[in-house]
N, C-alpha and C. Protein backbone atom coordinates (compact mmCIF):
# COMPACT_ATOMS: atom_id res chain seq x y z
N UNK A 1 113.99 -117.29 -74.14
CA UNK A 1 112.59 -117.31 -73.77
C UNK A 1 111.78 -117.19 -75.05
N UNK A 2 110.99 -118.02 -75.00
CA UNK A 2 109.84 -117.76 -76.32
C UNK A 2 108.33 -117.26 -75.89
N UNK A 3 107.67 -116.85 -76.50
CA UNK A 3 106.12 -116.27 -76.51
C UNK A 3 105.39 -116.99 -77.59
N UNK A 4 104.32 -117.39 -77.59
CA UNK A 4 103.45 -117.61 -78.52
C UNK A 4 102.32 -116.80 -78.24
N UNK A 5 102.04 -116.32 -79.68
CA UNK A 5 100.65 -115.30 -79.80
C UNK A 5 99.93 -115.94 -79.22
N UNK A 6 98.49 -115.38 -78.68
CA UNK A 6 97.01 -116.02 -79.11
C UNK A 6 96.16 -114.39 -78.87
N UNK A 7 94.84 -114.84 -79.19
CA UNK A 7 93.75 -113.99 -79.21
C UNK A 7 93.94 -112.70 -77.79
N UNK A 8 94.10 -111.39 -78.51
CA UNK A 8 94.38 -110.92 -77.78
C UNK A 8 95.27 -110.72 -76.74
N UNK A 9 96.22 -111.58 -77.16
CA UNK A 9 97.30 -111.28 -75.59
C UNK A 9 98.89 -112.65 -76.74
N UNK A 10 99.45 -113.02 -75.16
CA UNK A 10 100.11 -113.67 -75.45
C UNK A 10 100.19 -115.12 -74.26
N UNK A 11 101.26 -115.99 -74.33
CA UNK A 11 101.45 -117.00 -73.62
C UNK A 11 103.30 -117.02 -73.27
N UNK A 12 103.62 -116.61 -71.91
CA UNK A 12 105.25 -116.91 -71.99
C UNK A 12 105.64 -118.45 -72.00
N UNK A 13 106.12 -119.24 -72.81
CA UNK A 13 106.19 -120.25 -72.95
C UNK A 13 106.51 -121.38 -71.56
N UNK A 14 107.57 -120.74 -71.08
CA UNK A 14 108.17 -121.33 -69.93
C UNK A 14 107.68 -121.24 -68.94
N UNK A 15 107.08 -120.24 -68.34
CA UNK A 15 106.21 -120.18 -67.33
C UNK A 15 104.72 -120.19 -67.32
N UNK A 16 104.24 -120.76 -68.89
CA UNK A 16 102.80 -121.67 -69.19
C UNK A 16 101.73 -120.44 -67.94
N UNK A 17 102.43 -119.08 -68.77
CA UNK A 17 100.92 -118.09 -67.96
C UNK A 17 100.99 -116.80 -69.19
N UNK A 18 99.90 -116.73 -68.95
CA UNK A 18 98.97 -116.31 -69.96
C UNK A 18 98.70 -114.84 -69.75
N UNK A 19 98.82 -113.76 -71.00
CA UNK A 19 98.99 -112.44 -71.03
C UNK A 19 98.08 -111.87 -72.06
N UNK A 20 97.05 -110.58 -70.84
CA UNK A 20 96.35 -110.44 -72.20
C UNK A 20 96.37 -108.48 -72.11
N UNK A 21 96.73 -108.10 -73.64
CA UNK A 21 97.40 -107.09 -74.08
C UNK A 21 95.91 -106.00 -73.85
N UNK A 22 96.09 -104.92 -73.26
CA UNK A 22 95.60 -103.84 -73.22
C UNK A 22 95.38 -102.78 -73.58
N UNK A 23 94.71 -101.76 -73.92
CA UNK A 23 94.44 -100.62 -74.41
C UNK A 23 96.03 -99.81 -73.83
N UNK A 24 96.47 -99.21 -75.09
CA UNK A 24 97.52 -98.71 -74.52
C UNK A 24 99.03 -98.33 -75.28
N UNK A 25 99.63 -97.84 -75.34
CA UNK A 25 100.46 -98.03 -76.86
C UNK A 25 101.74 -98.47 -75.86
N UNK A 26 102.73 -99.78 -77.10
CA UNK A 26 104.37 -100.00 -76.58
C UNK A 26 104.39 -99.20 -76.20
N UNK A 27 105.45 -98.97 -75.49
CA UNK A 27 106.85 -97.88 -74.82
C UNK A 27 107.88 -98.82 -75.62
N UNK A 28 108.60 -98.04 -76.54
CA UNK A 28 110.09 -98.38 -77.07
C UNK A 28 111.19 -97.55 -76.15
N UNK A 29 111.89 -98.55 -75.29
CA UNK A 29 113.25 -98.07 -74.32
C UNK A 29 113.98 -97.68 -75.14
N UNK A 30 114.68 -98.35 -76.00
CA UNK A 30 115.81 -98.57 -77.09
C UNK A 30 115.29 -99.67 -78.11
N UNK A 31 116.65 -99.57 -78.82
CA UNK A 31 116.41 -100.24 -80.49
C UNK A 31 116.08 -101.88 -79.59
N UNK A 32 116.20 -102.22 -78.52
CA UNK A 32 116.01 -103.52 -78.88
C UNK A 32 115.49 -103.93 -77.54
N UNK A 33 114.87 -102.90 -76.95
CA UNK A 33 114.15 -103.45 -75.26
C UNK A 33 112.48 -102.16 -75.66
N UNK A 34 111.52 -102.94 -74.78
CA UNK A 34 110.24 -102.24 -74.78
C UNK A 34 109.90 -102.50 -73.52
N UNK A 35 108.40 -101.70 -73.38
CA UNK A 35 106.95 -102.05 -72.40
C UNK A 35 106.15 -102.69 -73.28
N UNK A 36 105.14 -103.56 -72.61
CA UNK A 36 103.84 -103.79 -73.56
C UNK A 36 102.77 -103.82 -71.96
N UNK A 37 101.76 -102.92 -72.52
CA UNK A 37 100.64 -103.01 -71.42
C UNK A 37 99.96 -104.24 -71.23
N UNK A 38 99.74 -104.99 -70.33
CA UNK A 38 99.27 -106.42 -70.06
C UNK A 38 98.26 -105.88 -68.95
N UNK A 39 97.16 -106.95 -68.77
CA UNK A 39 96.46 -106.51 -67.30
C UNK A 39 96.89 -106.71 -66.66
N UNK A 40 98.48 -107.02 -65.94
CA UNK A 40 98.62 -107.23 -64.87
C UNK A 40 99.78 -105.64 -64.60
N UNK A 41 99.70 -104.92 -65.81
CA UNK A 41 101.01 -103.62 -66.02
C UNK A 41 101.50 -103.31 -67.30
N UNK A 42 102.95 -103.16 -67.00
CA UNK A 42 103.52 -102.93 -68.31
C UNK A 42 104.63 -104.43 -67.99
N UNK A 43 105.21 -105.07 -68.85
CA UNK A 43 106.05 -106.13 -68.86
C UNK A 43 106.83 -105.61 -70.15
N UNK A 44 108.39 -106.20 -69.50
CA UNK A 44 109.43 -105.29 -70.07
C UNK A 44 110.06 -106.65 -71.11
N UNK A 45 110.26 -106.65 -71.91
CA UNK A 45 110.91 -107.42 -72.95
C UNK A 45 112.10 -107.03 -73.81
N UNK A 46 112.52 -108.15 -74.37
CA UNK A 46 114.03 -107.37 -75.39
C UNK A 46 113.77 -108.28 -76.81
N UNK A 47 114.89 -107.97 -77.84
CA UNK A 47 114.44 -108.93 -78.91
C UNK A 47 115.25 -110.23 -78.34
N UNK A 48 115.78 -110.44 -77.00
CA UNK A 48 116.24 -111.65 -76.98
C UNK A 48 114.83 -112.74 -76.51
N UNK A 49 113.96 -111.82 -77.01
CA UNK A 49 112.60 -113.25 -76.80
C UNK A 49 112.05 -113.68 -78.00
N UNK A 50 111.90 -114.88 -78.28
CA UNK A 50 111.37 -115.70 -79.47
C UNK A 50 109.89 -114.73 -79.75
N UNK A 51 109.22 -115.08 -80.70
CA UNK A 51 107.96 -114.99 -80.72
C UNK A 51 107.01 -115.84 -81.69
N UNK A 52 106.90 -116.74 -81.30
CA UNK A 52 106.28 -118.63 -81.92
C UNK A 52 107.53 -118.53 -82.79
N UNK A 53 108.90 -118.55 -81.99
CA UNK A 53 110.06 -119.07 -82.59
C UNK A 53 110.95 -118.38 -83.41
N UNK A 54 110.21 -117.39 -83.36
CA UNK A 54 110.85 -115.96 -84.46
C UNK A 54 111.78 -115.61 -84.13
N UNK A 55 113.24 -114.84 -84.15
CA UNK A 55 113.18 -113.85 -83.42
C UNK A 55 113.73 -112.83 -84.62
N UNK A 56 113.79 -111.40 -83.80
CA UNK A 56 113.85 -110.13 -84.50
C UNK A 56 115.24 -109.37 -84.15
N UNK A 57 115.38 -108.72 -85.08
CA UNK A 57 116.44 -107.46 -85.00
C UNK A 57 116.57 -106.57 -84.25
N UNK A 58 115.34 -105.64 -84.45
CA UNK A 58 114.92 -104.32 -83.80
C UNK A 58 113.42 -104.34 -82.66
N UNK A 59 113.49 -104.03 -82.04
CA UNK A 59 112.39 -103.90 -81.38
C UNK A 59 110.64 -104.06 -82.29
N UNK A 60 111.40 -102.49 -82.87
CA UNK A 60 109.94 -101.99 -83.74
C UNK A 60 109.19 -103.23 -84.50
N UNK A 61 110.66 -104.39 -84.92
CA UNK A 61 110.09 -105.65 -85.71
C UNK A 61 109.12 -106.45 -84.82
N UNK A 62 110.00 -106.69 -83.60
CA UNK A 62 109.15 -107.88 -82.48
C UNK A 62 107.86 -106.93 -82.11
N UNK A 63 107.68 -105.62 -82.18
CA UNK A 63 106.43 -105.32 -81.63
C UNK A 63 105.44 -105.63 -82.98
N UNK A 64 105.70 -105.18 -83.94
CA UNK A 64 104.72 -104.88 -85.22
C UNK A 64 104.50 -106.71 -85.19
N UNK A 65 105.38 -107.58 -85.10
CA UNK A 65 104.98 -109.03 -85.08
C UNK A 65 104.16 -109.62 -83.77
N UNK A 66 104.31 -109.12 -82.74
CA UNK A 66 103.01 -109.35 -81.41
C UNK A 66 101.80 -108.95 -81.58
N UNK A 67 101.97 -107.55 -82.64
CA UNK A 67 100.28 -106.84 -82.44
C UNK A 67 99.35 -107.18 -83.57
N UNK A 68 100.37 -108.29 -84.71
CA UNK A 68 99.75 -108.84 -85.54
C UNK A 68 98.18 -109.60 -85.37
C-alpha cells in the first residue's frame, strides 16, 4: 500500500480517499506499527506502507516523514 502526502493530511493511494491529519499526537504500538489521528479517528498503519514510494525501517522514521 502506498500514501502520498498532501496539505495537511494524506491520500491512500488505492482506495483514491483522502485523509486529513488532526490535532493530536501518533500513538507508537511498536517499532514498526502506529495510530495517526485523522477526522474520521485514529487509523492504524505499519512501515509496510509506502509513503510517495518511500518506505521506512522504524516507525518513528515513517511518522517524522508524514508530519513533514
Amino acid at each position: 500500500m502506498n500514501i502520498e502526502k498532501k496539505e495537511n493530511g494524506f491520500t491512500l493511494v488505492e482506495l483514491n480517499t483522502d485523509y486529513t491529519i488532526v490535532e493530536g499526537t501518533p500513538e507508537v504500538l511498536c517499532e514498526t506499527e502506529c495510530h495517526i489521528p485523522t477526522q474520521i479517528g485514529m487509523c492504524f498503519f505499519d512501515t509496510s506502507v509506502a509513503i510517495d514510494g518511500k518506505s521506512f525501517e522504524t516507525i518513528e522514521e515513517w511518522i517524522t516523514e508524514l508530519y513533514k
